[in-house]
PDB file of N, CA and C in Angstrom:
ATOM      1  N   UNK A   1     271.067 108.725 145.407  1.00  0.00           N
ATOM      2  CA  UNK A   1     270.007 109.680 145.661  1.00  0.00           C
ATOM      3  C   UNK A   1     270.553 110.934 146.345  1.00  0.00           C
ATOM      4  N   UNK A   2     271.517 110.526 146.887  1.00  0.00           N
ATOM      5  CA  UNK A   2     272.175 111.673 147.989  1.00  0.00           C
ATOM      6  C   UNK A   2     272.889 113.096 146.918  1.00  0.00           C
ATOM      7  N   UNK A   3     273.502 112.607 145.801  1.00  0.00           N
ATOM      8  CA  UNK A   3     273.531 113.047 144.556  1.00  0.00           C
ATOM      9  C   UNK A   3     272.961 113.641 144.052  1.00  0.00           C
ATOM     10  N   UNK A   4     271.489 113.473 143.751  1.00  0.00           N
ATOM     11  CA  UNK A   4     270.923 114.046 143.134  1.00  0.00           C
ATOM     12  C   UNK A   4     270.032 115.307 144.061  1.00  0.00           C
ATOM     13  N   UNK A   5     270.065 115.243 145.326  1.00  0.00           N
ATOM     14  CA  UNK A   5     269.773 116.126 146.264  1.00  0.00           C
ATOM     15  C   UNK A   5     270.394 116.836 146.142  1.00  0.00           C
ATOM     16  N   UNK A   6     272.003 116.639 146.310  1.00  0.00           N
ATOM     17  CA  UNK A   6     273.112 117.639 146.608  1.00  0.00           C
ATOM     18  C   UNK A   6     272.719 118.636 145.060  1.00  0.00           C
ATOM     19  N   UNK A   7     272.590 118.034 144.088  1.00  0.00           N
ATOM     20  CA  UNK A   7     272.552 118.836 142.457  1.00  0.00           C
ATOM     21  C   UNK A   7     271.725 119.792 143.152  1.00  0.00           C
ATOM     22  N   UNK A   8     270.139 118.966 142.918  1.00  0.00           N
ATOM     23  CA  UNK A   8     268.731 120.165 143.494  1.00  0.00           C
ATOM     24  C   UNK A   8     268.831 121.085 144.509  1.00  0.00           C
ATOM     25  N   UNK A   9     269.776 120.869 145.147  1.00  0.00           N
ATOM     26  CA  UNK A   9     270.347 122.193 146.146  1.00  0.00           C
ATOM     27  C   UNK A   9     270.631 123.360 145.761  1.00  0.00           C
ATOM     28  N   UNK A  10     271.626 122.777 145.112  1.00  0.00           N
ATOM     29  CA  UNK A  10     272.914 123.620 144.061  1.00  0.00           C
ATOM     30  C   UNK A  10     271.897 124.418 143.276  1.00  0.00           C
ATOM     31  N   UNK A  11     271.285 123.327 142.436  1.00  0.00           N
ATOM     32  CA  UNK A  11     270.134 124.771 141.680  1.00  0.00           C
ATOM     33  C   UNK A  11     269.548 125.708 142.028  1.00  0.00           C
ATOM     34  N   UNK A  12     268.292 124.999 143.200  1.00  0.00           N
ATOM     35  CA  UNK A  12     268.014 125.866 143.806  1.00  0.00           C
ATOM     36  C   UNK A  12     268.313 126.862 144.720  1.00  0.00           C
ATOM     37  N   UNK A  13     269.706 126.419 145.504  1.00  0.00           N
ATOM     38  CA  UNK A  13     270.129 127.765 145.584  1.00  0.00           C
ATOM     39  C   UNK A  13     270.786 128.905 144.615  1.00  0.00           C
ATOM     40  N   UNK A  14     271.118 128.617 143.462  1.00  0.00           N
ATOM     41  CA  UNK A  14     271.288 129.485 142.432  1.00  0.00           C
ATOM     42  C   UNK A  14     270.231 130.535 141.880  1.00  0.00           C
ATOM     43  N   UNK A  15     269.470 129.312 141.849  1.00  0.00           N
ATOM     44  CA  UNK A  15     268.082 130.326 141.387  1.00  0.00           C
ATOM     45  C   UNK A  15     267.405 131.198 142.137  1.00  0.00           C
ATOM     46  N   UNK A  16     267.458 131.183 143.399  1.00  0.00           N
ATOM     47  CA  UNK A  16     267.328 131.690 144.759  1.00  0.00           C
ATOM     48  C   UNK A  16     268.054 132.816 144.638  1.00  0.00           C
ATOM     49  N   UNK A  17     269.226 132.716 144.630  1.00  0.00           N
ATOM     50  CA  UNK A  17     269.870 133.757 144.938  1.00  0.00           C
ATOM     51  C   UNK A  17     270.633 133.611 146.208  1.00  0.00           C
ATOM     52  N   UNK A  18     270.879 132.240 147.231  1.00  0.00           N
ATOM     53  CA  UNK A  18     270.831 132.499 148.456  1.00  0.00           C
ATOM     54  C   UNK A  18     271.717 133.232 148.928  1.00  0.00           C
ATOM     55  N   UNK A  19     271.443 133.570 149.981  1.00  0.00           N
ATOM     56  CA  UNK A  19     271.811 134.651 151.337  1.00  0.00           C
ATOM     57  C   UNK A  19     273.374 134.398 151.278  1.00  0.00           C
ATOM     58  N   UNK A  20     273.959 135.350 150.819  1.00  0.00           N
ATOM     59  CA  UNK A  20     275.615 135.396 151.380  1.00  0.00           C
ATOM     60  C   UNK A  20     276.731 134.304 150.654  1.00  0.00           C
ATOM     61  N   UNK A  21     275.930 134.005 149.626  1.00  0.00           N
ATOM     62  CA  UNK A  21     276.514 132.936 148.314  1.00  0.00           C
ATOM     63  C   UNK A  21     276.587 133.834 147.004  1.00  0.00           C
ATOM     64  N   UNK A  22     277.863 133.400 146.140  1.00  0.00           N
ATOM     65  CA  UNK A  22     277.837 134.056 145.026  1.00  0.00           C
ATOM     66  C   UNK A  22     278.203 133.193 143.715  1.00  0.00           C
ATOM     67  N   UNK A  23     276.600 133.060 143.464  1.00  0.00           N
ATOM     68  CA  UNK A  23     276.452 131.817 142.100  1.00  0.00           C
ATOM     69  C   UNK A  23     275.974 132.357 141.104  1.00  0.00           C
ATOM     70  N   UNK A  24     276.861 133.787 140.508  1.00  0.00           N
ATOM     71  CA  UNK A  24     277.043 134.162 139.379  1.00  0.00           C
ATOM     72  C   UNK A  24     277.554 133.281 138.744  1.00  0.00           C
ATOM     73  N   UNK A  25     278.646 133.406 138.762  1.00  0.00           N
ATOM     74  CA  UNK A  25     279.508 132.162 137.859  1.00  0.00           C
ATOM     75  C   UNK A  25     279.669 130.778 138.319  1.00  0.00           C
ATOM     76  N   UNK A  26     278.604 130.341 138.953  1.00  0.00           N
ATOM     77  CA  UNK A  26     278.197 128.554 138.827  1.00  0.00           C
ATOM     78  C   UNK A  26     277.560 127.958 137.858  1.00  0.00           C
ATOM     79  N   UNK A  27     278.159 127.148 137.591  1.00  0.00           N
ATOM     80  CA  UNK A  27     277.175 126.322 136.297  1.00  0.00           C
ATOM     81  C   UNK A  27     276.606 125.192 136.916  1.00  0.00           C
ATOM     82  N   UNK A  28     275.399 125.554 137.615  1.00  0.00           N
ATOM     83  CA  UNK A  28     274.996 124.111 137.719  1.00  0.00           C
ATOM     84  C   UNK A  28     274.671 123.109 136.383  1.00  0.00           C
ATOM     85  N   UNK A  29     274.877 121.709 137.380  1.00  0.00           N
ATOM     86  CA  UNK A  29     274.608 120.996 136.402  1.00  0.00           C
ATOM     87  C   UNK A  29     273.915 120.569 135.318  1.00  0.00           C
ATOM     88  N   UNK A  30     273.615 119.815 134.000  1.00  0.00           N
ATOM     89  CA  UNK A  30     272.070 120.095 133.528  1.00  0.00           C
ATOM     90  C   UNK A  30     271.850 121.337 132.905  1.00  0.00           C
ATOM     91  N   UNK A  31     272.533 122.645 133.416  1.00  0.00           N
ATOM     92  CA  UNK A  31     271.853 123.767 133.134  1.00  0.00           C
ATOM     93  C   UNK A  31     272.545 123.850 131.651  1.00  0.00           C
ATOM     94  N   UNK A  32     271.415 124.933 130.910  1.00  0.00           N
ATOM     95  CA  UNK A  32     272.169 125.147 129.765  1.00  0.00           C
ATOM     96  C   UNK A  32     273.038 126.140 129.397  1.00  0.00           C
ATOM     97  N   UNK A  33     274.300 126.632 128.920  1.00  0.00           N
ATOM     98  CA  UNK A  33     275.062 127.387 128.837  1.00  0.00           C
ATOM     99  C   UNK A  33     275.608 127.352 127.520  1.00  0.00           C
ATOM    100  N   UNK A  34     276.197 129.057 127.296  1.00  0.00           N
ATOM    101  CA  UNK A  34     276.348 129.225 125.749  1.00  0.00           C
ATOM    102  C   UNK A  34     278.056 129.648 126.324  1.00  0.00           C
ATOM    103  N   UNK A  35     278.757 129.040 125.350  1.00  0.00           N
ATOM    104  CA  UNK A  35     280.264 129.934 124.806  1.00  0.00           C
ATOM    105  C   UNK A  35     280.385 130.797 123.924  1.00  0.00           C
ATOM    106  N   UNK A  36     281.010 132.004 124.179  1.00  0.00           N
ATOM    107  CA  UNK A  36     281.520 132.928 123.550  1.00  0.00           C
ATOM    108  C   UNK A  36     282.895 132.887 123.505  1.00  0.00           C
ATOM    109  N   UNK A  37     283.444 133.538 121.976  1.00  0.00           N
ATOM    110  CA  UNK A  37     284.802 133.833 122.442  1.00  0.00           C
ATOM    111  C   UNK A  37     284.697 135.275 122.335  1.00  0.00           C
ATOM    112  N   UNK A  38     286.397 135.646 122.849  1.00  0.00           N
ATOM    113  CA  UNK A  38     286.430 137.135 123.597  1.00  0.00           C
ATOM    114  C   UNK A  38     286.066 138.185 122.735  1.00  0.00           C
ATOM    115  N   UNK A  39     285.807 137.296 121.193  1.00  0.00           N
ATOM    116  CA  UNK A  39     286.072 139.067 119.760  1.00  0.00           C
ATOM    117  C   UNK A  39     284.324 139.102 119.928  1.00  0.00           C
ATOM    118  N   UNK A  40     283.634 138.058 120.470  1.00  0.00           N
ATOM    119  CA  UNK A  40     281.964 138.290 120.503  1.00  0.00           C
ATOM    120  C   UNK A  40     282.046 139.079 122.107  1.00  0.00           C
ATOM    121  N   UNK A  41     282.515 138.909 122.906  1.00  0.00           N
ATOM    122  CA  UNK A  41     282.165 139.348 123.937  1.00  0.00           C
ATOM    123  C   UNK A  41     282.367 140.682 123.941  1.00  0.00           C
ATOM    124  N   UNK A  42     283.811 141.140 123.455  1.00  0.00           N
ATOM    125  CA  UNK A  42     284.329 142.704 123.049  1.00  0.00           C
ATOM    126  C   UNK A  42     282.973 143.366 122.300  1.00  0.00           C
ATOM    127  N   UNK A  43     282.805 142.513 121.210  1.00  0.00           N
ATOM    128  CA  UNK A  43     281.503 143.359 120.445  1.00  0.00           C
ATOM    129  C   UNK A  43     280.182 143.509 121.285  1.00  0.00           C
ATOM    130  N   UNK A  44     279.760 142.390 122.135  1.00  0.00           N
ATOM    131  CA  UNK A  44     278.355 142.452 122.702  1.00  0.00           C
ATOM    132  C   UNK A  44     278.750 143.878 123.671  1.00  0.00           C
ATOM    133  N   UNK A  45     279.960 144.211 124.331  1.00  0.00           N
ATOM    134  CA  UNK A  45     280.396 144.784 125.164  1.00  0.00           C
ATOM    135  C   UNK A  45     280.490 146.206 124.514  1.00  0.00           C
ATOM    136  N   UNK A  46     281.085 146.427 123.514  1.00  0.00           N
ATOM    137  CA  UNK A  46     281.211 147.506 122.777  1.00  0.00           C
ATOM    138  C   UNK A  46     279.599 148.275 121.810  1.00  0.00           C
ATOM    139  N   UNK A  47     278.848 147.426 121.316  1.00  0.00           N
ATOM    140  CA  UNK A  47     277.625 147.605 121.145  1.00  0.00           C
ATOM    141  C   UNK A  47     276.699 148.195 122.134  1.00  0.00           C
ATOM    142  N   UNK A  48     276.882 147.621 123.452  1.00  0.00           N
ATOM    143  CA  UNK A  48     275.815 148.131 124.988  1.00  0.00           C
ATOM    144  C   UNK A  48     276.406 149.377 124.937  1.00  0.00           C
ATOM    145  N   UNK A  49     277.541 149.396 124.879  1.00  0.00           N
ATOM    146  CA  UNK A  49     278.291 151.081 125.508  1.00  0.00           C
ATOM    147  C   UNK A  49     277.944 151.977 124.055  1.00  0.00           C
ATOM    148  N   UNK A  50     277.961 152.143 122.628  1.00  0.00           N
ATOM    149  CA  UNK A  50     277.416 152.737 121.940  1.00  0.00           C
ATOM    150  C   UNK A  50     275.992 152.882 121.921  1.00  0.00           C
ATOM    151  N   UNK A  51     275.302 152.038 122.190  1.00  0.00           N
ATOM    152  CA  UNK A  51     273.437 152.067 122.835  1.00  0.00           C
ATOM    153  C   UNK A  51     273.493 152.763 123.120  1.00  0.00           C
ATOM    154  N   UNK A  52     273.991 152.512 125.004  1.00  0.00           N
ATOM    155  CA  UNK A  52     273.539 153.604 125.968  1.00  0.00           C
ATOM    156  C   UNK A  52     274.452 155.146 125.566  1.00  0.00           C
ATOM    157  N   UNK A  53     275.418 154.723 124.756  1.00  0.00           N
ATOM    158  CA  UNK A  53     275.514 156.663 124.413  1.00  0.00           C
ATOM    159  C   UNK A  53     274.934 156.834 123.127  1.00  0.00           C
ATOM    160  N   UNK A  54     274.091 156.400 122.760  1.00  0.00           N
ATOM    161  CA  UNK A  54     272.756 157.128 121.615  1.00  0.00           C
ATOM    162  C   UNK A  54     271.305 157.050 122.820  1.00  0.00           C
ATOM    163  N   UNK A  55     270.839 156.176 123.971  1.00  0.00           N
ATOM    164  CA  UNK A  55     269.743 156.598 124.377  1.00  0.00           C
ATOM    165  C   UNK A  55     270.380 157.894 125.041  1.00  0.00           C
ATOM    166  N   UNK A  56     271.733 158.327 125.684  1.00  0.00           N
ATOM    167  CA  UNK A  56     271.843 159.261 126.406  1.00  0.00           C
ATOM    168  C   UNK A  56     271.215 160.561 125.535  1.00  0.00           C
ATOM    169  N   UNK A  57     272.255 160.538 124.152  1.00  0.00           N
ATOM    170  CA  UNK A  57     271.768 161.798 123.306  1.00  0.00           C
ATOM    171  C   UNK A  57     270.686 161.738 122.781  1.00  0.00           C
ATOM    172  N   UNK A  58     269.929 160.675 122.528  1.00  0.00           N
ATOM    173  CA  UNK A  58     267.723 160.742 122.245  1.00  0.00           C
ATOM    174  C   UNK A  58     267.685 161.156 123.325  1.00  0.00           C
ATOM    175  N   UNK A  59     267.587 161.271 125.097  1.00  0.00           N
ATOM    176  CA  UNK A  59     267.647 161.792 125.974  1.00  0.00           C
ATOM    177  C   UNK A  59     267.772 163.378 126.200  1.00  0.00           C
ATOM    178  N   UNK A  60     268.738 163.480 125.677  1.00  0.00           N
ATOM    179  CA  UNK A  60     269.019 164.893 125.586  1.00  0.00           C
ATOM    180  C   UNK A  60     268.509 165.813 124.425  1.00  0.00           C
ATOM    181  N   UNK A  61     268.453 165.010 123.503  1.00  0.00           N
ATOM    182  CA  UNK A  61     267.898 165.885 122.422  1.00  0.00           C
ATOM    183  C   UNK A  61     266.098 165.756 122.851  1.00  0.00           C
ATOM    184  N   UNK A  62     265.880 165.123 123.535  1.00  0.00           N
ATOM    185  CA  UNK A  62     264.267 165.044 123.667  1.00  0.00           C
ATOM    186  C   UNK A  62     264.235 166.255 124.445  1.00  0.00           C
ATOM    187  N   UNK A  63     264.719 166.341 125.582  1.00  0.00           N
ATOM    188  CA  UNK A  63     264.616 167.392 126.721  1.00  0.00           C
ATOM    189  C   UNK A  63     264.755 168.772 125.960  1.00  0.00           C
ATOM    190  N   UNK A  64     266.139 168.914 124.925  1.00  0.00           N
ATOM    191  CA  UNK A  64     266.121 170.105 124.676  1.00  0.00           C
ATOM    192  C   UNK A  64     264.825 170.653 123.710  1.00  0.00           C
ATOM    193  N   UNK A  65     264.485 169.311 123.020  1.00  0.00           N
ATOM    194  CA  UNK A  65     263.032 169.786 122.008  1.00  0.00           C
ATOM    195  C   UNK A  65     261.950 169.956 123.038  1.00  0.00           C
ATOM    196  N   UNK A  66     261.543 169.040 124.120  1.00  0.00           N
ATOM    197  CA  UNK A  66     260.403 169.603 124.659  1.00  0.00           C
ATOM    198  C   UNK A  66     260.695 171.076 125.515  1.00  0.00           C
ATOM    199  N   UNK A  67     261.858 171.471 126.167  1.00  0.00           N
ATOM    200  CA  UNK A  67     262.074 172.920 126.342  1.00  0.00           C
ATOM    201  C   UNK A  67     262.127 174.119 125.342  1.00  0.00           C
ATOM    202  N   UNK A  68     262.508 173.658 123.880  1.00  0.00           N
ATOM    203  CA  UNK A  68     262.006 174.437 123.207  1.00  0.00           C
ATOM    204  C   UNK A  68     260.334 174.582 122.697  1.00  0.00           C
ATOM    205  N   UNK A  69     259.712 173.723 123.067  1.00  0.00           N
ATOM    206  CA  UNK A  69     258.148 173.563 122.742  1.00  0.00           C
ATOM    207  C   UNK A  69     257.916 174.188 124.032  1.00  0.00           C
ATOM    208  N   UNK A  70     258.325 173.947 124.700  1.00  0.00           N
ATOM    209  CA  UNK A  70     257.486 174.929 125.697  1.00  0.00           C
ATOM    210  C   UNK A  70     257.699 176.587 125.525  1.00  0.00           C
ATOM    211  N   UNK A  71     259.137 176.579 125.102  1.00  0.00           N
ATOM    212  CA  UNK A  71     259.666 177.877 125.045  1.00  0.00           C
ATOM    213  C   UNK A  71     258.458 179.056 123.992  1.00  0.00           C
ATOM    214  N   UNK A  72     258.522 178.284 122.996  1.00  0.00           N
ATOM    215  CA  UNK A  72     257.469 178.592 121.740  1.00  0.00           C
ATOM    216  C   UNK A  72     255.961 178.697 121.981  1.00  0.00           C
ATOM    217  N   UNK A  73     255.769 177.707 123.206  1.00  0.00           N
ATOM    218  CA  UNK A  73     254.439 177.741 123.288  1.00  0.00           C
ATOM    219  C   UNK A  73     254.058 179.276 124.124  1.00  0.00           C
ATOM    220  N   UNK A  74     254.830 179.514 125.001  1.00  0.00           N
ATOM    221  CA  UNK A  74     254.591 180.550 126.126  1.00  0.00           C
ATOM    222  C   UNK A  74     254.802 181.606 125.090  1.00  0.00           C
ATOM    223  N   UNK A  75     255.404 181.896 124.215  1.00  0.00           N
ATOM    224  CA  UNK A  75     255.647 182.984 123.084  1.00  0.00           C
ATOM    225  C   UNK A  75     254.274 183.362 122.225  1.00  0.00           C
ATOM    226  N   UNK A  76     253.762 181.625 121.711  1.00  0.00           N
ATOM    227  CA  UNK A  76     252.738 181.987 121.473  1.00  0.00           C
ATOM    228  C   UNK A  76     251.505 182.557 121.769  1.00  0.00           C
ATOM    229  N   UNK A  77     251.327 182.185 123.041  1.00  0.00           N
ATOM    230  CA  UNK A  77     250.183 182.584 124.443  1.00  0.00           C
ATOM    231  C   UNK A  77     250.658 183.894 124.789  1.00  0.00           C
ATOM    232  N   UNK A  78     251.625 184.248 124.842  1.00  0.00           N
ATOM    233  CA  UNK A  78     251.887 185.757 124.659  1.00  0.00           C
ATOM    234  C   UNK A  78     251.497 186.577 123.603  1.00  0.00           C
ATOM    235  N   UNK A  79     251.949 186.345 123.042  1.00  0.00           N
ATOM    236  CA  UNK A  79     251.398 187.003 121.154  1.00  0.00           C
ATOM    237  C   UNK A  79     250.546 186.920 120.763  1.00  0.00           C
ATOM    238  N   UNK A  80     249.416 185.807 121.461  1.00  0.00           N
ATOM    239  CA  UNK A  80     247.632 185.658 120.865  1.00  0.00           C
ATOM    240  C   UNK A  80     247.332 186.828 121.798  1.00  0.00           C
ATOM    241  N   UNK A  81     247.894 186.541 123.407  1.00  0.00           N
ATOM    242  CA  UNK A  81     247.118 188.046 124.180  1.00  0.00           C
ATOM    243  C   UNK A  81     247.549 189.379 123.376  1.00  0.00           C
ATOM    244  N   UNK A  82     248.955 189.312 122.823  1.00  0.00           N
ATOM    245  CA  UNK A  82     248.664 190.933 122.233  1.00  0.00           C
ATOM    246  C   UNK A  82     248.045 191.288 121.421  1.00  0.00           C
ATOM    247  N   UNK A  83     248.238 190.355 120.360  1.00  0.00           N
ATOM    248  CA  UNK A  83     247.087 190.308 118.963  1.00  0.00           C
ATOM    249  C   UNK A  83     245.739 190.766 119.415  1.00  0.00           C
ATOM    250  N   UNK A  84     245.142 190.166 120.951  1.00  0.00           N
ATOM    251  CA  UNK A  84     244.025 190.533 121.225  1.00  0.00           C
ATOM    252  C   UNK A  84     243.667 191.739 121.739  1.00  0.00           C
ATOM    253  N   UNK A  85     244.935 192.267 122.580  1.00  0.00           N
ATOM    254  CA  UNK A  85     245.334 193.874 122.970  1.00  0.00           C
ATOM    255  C   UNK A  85     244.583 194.541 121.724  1.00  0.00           C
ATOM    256  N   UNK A  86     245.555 194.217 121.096  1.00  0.00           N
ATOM    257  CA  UNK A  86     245.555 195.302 119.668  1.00  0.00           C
ATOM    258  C   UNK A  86     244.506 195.402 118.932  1.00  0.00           C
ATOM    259  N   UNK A  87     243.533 193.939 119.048  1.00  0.00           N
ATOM    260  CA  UNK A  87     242.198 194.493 118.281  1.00  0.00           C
ATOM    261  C   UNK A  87     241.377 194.828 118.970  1.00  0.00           C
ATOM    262  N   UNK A  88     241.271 194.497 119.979  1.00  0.00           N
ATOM    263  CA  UNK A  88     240.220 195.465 120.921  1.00  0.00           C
ATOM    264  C   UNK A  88     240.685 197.195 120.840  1.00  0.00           C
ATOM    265  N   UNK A  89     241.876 197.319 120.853  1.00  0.00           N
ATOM    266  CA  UNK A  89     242.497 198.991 120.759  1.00  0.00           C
ATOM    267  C   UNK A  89     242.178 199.341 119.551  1.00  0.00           C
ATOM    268  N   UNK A  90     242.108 198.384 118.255  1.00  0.00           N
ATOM    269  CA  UNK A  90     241.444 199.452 117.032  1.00  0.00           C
ATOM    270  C   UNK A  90     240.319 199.165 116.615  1.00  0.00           C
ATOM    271  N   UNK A  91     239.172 198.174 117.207  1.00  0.00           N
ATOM    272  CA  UNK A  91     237.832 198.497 117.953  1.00  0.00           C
ATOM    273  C   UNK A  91     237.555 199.960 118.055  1.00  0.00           C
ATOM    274  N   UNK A  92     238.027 199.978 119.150  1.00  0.00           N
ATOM    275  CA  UNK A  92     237.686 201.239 120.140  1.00  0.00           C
ATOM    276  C   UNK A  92     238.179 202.545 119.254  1.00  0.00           C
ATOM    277  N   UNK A  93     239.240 202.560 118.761  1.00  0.00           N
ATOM    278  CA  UNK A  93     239.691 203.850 117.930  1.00  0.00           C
ATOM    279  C   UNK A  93     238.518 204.000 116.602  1.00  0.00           C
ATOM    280  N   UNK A  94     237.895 202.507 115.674  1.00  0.00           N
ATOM    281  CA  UNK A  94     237.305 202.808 114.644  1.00  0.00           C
ATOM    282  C   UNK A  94     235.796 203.437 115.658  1.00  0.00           C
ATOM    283  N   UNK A  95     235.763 202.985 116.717  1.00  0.00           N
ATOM    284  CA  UNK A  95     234.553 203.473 117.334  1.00  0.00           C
ATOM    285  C   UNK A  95     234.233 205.131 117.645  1.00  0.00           C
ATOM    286  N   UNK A  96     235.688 205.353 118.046  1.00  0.00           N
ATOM    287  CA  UNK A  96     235.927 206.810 118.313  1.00  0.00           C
ATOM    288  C   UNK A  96     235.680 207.868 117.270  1.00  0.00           C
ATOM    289  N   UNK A  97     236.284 207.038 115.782  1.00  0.00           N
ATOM    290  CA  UNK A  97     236.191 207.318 114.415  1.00  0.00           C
ATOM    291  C   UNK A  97     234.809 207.956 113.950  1.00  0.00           C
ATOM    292  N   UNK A  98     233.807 206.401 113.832  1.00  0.00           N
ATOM    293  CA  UNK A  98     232.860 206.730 114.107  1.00  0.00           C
ATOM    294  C   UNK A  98     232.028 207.693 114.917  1.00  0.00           C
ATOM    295  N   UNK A  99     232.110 207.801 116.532  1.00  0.00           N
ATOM    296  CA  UNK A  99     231.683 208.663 117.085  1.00  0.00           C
ATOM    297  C   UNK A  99     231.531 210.363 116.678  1.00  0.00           C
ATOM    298  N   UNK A 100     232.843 210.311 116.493  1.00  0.00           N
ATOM    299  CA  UNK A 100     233.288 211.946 116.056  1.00  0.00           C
ATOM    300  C   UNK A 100     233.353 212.237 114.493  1.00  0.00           C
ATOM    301  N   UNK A 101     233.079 211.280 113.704  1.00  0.00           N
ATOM    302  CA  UNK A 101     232.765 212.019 112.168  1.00  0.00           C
ATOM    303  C   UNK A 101     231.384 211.551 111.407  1.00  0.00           C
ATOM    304  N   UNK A 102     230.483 210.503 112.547  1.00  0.00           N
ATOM    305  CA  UNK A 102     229.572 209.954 112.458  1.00  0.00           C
ATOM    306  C   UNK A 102     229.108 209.158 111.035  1.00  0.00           C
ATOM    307  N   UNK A 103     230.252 208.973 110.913  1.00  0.00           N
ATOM    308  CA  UNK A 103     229.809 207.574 109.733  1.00  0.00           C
ATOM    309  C   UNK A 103     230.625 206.174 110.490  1.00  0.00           C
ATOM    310  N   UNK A 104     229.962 205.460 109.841  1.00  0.00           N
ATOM    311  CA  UNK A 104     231.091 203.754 110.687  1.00  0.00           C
ATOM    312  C   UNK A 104     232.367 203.857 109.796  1.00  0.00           C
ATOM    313  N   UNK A 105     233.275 203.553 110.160  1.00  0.00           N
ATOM    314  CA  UNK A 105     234.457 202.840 109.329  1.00  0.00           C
ATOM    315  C   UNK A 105     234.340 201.427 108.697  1.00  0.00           C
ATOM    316  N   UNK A 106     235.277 201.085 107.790  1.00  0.00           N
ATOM    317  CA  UNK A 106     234.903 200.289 106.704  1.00  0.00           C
ATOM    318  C   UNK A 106     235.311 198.859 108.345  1.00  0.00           C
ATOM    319  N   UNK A 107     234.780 197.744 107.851  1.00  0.00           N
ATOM    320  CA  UNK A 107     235.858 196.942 108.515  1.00  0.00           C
ATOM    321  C   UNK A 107     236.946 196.707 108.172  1.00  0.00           C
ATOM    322  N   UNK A 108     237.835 196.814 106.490  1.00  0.00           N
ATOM    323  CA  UNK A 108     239.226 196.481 106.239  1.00  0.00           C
ATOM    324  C   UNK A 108     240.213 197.317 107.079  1.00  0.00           C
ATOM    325  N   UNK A 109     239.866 198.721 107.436  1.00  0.00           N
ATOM    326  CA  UNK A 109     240.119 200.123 108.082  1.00  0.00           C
ATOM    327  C   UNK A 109     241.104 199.899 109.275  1.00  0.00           C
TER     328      UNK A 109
END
């Protein structure tokens, strides 16, 4: 019985995590565990590091597209206010038109 305490220790401190112990590489007993050899481990190893340098560049290419959407957007919000400049200014000129030769101007005008 003393045995099988000492095991349930062992686990549970693994699973724990305990304080100032390092049961990374313990196999407790019972537990289940997989083998690799080193040409799978190279690949699982070599695969993570090509990942994370494609999320880096989706990363980067995201940032540079949403700075160009913004870039475009503020261009646009600029350019609707002038568009609006400008028709209120030939408003006012077909008005002037009007005023001083006293017929209206066409609207295509």
């Amino acid at each position: 019985m003393d045995d099988n305490n000492r095991l349930a220790s062992q686990i549970l401190e693994k699973k724990t995590g305990g304080y100032g112990t390092d049961y990374k590489n313990f196999i407790a007993p019972q537990e289940i565990t997989v083998t690799i050899t080193l040409e799978e481990y190279r690949t699982l190893v070599a695969n993570n590091a090509t990942r994370q340098k494609d999320i880096d560049a989706a990363t980067n290419d995201k940032f540079v597209r949403e700075q160009q959407i913004k870039d475009v957007t503020a261009a646009n919000d600029k350019l609707k206010g002038e568009n609006y400049d400008l028709k209120t200014q030939i408003d006012e000129l077909k008005a002037q038109i009007a005023k001083l030769t006293g017929k209206d101007c066409p609207k295509d005008a």
